[in-house]
PDB file of N, CA and C in Angstrom:
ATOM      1  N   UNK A   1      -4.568  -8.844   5.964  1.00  0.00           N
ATOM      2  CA  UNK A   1      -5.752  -9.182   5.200  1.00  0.00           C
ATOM      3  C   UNK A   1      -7.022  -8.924   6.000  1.00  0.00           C
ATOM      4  N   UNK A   2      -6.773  -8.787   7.351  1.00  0.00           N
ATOM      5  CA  UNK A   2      -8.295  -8.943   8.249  1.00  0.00           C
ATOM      6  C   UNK A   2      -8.826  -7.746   7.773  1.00  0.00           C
ATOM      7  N   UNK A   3      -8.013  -6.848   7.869  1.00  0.00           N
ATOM      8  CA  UNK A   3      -8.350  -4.828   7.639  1.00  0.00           C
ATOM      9  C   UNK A   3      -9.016  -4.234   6.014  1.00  0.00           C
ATOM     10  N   UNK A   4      -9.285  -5.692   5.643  1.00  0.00           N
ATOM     11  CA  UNK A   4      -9.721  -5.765   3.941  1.00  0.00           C
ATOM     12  C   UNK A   4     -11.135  -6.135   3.968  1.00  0.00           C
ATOM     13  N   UNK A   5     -11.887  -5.371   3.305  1.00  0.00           N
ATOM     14  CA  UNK A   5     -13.300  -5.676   2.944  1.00  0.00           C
ATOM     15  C   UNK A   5     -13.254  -6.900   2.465  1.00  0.00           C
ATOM     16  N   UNK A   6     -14.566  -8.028   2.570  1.00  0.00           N
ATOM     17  CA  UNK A   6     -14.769  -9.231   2.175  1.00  0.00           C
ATOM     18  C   UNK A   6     -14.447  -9.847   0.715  1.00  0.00           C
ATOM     19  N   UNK A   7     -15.282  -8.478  -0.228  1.00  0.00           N
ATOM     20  CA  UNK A   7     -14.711  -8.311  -1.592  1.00  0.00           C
ATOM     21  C   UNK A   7     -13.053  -7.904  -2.046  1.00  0.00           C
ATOM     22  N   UNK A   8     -12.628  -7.128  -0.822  1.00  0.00           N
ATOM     23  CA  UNK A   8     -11.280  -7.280  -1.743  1.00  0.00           C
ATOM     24  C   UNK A   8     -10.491  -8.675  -1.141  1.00  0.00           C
ATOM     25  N   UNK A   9     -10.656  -8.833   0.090  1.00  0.00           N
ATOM     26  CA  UNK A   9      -9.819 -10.418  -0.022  1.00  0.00           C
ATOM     27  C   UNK A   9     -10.263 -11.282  -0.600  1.00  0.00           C
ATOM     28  N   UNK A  10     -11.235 -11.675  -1.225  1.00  0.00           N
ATOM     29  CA  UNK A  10     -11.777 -12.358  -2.266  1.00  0.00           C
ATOM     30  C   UNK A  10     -10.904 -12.083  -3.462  1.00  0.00           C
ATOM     31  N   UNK A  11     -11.125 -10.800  -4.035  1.00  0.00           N
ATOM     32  CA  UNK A  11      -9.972 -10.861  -5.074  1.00  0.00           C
ATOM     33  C   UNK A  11      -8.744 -10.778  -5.097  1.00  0.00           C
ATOM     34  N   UNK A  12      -8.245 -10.804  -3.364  1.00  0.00           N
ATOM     35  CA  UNK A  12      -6.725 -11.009  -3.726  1.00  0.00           C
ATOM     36  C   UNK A  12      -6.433 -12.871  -3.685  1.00  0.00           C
ATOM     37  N   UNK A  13      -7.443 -13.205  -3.177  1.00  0.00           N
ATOM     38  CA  UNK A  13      -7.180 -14.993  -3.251  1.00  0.00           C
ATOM     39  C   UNK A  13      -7.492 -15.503  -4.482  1.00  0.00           C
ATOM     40  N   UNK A  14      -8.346 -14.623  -5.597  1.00  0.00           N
ATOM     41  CA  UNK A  14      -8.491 -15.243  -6.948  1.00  0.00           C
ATOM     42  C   UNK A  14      -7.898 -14.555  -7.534  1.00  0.00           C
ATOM     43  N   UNK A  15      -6.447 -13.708  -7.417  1.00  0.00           N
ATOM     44  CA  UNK A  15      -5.499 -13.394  -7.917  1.00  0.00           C
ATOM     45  C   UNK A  15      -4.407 -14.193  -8.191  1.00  0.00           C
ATOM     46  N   UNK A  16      -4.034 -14.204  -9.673  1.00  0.00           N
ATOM     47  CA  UNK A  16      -3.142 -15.327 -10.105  1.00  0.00           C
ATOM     48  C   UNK A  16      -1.514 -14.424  -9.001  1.00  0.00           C
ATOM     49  N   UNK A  17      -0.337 -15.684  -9.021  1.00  0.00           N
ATOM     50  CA  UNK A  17       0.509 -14.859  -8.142  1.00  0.00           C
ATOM     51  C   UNK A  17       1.129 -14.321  -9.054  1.00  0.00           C
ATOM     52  N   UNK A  18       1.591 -14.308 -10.753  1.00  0.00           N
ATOM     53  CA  UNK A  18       1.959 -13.278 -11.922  1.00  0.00           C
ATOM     54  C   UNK A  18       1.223 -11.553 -11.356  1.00  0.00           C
ATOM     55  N   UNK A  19      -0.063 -11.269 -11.120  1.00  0.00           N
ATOM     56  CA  UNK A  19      -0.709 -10.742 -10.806  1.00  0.00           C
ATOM     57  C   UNK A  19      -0.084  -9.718  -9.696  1.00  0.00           C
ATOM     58  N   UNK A  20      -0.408 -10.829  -8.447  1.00  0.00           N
ATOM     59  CA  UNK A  20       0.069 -10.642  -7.233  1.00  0.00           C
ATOM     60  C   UNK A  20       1.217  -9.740  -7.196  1.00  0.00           C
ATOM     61  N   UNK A  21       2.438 -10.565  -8.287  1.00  0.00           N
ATOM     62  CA  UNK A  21       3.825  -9.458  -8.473  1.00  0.00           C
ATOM     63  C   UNK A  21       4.009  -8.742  -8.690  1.00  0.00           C
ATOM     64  N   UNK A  22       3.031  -8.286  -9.794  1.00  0.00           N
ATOM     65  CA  UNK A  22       2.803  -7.156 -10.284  1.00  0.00           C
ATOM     66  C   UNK A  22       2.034  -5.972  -9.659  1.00  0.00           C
ATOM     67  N   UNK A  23       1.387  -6.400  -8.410  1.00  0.00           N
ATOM     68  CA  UNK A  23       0.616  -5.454  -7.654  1.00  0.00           C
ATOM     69  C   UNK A  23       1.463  -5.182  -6.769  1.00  0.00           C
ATOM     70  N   UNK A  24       2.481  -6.238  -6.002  1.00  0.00           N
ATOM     71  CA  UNK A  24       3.681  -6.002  -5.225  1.00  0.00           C
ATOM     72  C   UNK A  24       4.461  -4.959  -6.143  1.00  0.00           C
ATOM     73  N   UNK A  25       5.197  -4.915  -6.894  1.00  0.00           N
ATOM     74  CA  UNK A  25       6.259  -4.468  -7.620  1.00  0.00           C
ATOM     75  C   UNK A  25       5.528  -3.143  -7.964  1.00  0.00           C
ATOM     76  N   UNK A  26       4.637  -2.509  -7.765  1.00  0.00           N
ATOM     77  CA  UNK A  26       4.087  -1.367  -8.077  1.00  0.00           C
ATOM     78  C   UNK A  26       3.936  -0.614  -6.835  1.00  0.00           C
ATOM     79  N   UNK A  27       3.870  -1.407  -5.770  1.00  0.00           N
ATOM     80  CA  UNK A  27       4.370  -0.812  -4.339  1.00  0.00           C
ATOM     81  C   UNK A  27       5.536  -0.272  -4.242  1.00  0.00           C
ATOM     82  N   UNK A  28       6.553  -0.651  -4.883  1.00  0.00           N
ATOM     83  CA  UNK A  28       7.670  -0.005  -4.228  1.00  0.00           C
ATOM     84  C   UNK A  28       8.269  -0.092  -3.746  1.00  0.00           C
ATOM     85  N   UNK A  29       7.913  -0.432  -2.057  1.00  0.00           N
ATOM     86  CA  UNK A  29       8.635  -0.875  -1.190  1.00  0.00           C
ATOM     87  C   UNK A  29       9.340  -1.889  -0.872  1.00  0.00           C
ATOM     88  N   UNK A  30       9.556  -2.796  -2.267  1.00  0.00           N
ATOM     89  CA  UNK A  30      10.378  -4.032  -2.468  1.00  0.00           C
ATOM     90  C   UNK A  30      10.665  -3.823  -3.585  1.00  0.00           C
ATOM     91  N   UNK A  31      12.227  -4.550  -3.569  1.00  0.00           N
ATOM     92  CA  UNK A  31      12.539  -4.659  -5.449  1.00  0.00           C
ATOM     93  C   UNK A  31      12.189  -5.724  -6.163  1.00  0.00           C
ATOM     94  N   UNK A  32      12.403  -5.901  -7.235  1.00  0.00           N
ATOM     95  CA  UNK A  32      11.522  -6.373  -8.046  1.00  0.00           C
ATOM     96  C   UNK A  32      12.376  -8.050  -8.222  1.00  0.00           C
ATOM     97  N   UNK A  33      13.196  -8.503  -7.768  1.00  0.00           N
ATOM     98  CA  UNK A  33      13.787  -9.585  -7.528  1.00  0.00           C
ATOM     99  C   UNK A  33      13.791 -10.349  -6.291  1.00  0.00           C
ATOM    100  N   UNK A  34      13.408  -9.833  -4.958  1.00  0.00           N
ATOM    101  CA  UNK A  34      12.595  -9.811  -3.845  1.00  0.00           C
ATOM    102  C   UNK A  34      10.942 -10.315  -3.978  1.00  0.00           C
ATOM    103  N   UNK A  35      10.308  -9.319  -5.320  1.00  0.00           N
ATOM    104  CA  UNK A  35       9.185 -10.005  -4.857  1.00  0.00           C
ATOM    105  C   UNK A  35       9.232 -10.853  -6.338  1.00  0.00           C
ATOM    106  N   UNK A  36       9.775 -11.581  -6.707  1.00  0.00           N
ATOM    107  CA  UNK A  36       9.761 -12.636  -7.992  1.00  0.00           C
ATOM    108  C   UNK A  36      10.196 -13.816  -6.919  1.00  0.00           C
ATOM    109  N   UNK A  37      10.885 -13.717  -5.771  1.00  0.00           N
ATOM    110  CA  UNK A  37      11.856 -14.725  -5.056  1.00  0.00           C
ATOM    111  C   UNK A  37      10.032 -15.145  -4.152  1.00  0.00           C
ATOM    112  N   UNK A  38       9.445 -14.305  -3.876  1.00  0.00           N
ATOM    113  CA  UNK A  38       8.176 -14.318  -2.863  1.00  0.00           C
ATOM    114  C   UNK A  38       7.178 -15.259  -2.954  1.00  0.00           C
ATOM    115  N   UNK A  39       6.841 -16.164  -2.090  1.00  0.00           N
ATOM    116  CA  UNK A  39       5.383 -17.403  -2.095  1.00  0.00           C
ATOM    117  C   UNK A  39       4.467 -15.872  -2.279  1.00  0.00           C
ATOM    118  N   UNK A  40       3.509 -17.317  -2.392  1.00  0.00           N
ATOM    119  CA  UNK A  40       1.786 -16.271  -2.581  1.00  0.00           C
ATOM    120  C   UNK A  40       2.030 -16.294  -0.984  1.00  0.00           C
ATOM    121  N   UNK A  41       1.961 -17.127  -0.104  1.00  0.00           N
ATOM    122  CA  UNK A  41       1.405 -16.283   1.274  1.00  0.00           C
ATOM    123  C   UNK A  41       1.879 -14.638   1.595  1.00  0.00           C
ATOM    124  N   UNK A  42       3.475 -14.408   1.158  1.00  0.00           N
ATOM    125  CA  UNK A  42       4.174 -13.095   1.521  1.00  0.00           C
ATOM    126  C   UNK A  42       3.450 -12.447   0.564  1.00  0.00           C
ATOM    127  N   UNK A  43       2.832 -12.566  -0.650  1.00  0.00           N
ATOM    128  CA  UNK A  43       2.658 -11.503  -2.063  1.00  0.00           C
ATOM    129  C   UNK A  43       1.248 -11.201  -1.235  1.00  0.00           C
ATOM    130  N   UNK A  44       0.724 -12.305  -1.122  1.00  0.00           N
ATOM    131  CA  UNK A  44      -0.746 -11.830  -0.292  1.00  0.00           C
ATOM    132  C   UNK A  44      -0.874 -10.890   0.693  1.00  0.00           C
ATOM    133  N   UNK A  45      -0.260 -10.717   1.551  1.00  0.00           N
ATOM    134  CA  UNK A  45       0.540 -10.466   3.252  1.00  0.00           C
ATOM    135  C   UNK A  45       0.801  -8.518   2.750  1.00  0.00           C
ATOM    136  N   UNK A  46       1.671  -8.588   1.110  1.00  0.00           N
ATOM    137  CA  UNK A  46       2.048  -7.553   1.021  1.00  0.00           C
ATOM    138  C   UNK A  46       1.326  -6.519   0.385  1.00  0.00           C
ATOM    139  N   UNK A  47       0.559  -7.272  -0.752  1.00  0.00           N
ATOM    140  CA  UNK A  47      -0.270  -6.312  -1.358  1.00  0.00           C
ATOM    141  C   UNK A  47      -1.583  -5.860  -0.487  1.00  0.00           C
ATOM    142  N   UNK A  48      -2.245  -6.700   0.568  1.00  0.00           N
ATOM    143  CA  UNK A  48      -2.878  -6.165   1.826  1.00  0.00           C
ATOM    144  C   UNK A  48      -2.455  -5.103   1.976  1.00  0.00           C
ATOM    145  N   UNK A  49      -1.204  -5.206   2.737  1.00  0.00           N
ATOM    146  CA  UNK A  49      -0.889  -3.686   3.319  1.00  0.00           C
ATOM    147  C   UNK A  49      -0.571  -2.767   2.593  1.00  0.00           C
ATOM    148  N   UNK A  50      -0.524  -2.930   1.340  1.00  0.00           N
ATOM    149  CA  UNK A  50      -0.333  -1.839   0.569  1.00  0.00           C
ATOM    150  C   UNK A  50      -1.921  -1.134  -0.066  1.00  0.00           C
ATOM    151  N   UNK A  51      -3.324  -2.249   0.084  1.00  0.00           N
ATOM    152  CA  UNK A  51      -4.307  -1.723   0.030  1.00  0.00           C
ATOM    153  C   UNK A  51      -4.613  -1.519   1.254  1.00  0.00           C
ATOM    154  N   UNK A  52      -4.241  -1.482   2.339  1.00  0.00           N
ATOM    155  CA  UNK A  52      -5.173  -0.523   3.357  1.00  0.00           C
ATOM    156  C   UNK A  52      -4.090   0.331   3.613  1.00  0.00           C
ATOM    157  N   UNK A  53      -3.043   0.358   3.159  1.00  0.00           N
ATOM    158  CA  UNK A  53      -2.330   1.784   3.594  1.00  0.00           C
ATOM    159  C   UNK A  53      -3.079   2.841   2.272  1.00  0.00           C
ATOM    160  N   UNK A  54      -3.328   2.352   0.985  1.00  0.00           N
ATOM    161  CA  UNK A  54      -3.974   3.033   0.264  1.00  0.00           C
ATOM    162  C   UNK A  54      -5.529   3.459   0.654  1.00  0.00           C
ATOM    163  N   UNK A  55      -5.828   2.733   1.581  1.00  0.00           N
ATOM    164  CA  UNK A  55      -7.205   2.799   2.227  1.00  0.00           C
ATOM    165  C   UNK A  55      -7.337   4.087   3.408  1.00  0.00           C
ATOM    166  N   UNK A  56      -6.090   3.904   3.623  1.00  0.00           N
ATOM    167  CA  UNK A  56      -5.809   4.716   5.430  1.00  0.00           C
ATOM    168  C   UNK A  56      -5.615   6.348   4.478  1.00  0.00           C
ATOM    169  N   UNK A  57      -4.610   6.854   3.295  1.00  0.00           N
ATOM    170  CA  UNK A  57      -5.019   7.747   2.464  1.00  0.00           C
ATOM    171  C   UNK A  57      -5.659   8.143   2.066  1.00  0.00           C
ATOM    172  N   UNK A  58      -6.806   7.375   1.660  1.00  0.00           N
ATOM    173  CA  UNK A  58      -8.120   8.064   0.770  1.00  0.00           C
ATOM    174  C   UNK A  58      -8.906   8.448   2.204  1.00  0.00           C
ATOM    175  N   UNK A  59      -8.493   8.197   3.440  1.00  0.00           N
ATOM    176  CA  UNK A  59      -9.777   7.961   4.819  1.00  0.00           C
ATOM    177  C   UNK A  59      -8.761   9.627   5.014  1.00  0.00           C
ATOM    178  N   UNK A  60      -7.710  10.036   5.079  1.00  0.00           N
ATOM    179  CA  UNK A  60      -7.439  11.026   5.444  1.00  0.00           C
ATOM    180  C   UNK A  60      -7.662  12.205   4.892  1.00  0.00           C
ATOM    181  N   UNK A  61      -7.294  11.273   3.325  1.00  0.00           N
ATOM    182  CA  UNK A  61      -7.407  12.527   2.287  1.00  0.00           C
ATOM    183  C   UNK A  61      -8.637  13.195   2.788  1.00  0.00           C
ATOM    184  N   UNK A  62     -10.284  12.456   2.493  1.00  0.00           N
ATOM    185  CA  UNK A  62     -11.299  12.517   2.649  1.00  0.00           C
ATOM    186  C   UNK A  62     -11.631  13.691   3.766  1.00  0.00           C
ATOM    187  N   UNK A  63     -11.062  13.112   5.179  1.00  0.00           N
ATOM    188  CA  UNK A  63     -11.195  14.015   6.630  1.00  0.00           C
ATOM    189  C   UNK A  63     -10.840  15.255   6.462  1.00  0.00           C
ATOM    190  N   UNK A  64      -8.928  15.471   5.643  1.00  0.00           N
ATOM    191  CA  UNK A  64      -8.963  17.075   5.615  1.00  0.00           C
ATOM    192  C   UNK A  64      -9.625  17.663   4.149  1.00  0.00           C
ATOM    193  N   UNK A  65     -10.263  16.906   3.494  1.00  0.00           N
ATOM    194  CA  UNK A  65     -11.301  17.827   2.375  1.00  0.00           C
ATOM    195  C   UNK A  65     -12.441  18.363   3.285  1.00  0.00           C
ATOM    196  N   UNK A  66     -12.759  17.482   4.021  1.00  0.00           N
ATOM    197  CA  UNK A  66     -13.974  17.872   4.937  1.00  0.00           C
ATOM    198  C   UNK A  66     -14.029  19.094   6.171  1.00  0.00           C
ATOM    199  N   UNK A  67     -12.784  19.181   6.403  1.00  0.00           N
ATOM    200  CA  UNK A  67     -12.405  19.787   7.671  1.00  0.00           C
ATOM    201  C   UNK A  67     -11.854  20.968   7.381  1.00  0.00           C
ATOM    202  N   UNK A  68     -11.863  21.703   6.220  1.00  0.00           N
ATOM    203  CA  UNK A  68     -11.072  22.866   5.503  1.00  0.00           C
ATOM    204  C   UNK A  68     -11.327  24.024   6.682  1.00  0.00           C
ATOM    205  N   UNK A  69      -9.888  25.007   6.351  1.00  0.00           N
ATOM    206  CA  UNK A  69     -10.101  25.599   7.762  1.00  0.00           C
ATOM    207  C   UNK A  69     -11.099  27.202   6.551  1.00  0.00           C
ATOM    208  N   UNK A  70     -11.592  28.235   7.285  1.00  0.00           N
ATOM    209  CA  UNK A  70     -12.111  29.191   6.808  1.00  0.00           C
ATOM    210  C   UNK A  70     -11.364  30.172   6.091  1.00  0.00           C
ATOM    211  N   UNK A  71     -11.561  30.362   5.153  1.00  0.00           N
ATOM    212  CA  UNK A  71     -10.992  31.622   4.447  1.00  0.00           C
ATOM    213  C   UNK A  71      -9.680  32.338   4.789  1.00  0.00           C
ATOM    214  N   UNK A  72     -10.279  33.310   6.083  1.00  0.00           N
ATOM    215  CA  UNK A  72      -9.003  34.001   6.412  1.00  0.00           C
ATOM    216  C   UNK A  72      -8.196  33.546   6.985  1.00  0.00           C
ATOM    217  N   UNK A  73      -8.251  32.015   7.804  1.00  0.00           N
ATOM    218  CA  UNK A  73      -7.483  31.580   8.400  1.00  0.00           C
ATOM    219  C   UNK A  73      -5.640  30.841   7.439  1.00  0.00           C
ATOM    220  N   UNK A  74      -5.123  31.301   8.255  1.00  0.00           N
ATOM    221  CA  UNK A  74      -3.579  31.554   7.680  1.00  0.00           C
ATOM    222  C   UNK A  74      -3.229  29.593   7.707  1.00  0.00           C
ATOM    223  N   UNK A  75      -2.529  29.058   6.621  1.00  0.00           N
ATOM    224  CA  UNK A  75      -2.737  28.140   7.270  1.00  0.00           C
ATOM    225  C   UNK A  75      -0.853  27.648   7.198  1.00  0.00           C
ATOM    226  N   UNK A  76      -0.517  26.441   8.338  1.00  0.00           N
ATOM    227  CA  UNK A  76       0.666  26.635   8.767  1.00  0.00           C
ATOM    228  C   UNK A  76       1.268  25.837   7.864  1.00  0.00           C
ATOM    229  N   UNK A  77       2.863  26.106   7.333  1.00  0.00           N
ATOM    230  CA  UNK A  77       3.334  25.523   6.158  1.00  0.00           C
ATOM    231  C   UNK A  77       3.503  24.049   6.258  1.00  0.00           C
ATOM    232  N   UNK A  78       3.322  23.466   7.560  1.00  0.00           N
ATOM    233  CA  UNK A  78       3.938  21.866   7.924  1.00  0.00           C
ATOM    234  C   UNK A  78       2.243  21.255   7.562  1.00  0.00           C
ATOM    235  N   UNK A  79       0.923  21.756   7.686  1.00  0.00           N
ATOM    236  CA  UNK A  79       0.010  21.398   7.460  1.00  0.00           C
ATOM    237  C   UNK A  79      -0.407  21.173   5.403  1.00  0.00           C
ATOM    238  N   UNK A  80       0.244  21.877   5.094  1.00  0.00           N
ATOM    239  CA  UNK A  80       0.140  22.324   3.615  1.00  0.00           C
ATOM    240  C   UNK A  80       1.451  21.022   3.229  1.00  0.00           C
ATOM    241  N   UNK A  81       2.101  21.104   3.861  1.00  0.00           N
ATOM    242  CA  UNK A  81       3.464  20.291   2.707  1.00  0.00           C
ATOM    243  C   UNK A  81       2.831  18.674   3.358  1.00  0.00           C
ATOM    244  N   UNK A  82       2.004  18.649   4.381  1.00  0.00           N
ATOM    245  CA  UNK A  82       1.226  17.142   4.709  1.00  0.00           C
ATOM    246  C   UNK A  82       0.160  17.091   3.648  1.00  0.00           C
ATOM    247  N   UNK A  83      -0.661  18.204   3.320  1.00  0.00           N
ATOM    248  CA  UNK A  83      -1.562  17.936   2.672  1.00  0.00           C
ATOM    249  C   UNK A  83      -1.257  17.176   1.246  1.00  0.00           C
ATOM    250  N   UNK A  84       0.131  18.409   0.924  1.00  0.00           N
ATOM    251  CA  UNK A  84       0.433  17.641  -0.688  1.00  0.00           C
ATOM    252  C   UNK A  84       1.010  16.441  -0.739  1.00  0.00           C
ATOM    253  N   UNK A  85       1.592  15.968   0.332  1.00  0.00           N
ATOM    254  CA  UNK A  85       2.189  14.566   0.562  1.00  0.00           C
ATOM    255  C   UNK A  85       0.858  13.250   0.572  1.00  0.00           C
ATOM    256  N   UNK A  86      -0.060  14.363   1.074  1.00  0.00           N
ATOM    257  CA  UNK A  86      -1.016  13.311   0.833  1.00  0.00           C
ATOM    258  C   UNK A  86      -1.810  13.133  -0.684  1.00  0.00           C
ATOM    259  N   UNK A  87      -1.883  14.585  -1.050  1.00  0.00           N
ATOM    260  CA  UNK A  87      -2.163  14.264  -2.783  1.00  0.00           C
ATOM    261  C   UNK A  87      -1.438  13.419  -3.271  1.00  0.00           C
ATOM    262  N   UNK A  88       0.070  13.592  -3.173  1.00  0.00           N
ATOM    263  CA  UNK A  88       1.002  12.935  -4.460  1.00  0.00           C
ATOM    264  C   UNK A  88       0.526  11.476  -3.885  1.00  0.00           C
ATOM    265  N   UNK A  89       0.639  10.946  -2.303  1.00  0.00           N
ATOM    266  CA  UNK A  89       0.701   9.186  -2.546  1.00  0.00           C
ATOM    267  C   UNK A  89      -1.139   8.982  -3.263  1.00  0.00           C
ATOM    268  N   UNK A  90      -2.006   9.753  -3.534  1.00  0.00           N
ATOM    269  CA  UNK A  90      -3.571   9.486  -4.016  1.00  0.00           C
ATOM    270  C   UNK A  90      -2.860   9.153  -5.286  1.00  0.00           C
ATOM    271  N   UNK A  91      -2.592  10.723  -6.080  1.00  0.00           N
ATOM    272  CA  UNK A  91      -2.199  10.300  -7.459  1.00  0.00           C
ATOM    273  C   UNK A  91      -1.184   9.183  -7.368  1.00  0.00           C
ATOM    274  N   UNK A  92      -0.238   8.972  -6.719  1.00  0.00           N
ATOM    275  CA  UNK A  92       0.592   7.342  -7.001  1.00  0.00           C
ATOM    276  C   UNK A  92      -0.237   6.446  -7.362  1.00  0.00           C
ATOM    277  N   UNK A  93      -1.618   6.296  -6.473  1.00  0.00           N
ATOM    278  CA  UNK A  93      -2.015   4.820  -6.115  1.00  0.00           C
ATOM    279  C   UNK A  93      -3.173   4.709  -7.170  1.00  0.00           C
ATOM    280  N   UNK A  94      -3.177   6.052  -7.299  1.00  0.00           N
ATOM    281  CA  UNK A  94      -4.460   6.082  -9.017  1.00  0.00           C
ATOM    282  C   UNK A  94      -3.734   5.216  -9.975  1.00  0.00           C
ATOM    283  N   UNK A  95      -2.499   5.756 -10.207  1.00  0.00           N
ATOM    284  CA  UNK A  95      -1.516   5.359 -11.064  1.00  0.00           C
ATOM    285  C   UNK A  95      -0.877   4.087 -11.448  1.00  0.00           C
ATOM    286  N   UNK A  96      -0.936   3.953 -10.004  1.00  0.00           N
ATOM    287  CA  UNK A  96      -0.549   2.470  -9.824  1.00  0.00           C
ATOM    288  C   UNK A  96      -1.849   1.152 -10.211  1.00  0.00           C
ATOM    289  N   UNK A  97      -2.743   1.880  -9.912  1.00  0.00           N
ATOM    290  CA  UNK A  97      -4.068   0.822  -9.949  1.00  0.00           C
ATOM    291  C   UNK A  97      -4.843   1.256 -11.539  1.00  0.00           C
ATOM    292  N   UNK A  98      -3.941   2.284 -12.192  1.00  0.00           N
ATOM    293  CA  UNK A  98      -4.300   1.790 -14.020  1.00  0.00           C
ATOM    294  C   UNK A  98      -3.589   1.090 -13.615  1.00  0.00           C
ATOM    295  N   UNK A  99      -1.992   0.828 -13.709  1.00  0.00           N
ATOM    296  CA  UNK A  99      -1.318   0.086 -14.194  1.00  0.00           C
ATOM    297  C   UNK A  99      -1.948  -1.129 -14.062  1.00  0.00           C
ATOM    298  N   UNK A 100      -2.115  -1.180 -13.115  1.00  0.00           N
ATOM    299  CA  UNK A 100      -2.544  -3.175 -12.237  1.00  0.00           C
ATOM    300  C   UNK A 100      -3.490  -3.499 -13.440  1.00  0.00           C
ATOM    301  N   UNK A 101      -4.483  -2.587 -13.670  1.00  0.00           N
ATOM    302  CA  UNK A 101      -5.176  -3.152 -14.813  1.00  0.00           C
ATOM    303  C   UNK A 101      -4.617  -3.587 -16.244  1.00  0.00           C
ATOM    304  N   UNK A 102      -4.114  -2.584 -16.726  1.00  0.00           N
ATOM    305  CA  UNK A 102      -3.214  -2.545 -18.058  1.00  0.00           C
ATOM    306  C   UNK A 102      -2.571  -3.729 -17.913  1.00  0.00           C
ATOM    307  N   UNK A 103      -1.436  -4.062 -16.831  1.00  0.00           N
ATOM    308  CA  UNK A 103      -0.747  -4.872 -16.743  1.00  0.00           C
ATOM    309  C   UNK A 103      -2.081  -6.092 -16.994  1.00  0.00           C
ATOM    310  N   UNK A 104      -2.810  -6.565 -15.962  1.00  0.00           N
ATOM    311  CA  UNK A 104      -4.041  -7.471 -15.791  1.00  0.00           C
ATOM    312  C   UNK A 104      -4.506  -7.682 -17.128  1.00  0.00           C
ATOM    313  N   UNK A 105      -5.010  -7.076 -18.273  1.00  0.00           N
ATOM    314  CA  UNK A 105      -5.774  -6.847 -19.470  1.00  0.00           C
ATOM    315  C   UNK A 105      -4.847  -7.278 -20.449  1.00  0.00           C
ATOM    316  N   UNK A 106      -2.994  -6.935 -20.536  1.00  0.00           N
ATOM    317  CA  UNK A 106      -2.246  -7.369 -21.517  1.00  0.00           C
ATOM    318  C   UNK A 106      -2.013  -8.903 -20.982  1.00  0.00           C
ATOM    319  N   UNK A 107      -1.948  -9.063 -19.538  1.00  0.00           N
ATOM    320  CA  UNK A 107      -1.779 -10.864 -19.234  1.00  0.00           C
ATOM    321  C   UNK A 107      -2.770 -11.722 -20.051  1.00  0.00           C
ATOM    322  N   UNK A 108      -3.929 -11.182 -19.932  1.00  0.00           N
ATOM    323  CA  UNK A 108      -5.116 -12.109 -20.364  1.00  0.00           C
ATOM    324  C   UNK A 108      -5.045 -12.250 -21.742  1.00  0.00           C
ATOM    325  N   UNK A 109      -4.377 -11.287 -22.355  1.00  0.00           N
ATOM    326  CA  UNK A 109      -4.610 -10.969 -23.699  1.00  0.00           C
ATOM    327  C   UNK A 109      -3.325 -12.126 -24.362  1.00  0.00           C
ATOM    328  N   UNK A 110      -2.241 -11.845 -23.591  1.00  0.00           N
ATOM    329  CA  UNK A 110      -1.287 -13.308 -23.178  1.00  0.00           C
ATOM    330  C   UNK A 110      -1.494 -14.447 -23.597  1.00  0.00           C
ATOM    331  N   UNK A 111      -2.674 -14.809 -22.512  1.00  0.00           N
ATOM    332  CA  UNK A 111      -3.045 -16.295 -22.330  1.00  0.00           C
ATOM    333  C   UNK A 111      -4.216 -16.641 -23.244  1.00  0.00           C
ATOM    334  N   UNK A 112      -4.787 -15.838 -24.292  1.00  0.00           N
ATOM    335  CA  UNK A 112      -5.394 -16.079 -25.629  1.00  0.00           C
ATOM    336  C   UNK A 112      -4.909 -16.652 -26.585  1.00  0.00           C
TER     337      UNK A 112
END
């Protein structure tokens, strides 16, 4: 949580933990009975690192848009299959963060 702007740990502490699961469970990296079993301290703990690892992506993505090599320069295939590895996890986390909303917007719509 320290590696989180002021505003986003703010909204992960006024995140209901329904919420929370649902931002976990869109990570991935846990199944989805794992993070239903999870306190808010671990859901908190996890969706952190899953926004600054989404943070540490957009900071790279960013560097090699900036850093493009010139024209004729040949470029090497292990640099190219990093680059698209880094597109696909952008588009994931686009993807993932409609969902969070959609998901977020049908809860509320829920509790009406």
């Amino acid at each position: 949580m320290e590696n989180l702007t002021q505003e986003q740990q703010e909204s992960l502490r006024k995140a209901s933990n329904e919420r929370l699961r649902v931002m976990a469970g869109r990570l991935g990296s846990v199944d989805e009975e794992e993070v239903m079993s999870m306190d808010r301290p671990t859901l908190l703990q996890l969706v952190a690192k899953g926004m600054v690892a989404k943070a540490d992506a957009e900071r790279a993505s960013t560097a090699s848009a900036t850093t493009r090599s010139p024209p004729r320069e040949v470029v090497q295939p292990r640099e190219t299959e990093l680059q698209l590895e880094m597109k696909r996890a952008e588009l994931e986390l686009r993807r993932m963060e409609a969902e969070d909303k959609k998901a977020e917007r049908e809860f509320r719509l829920r509790q009406m």
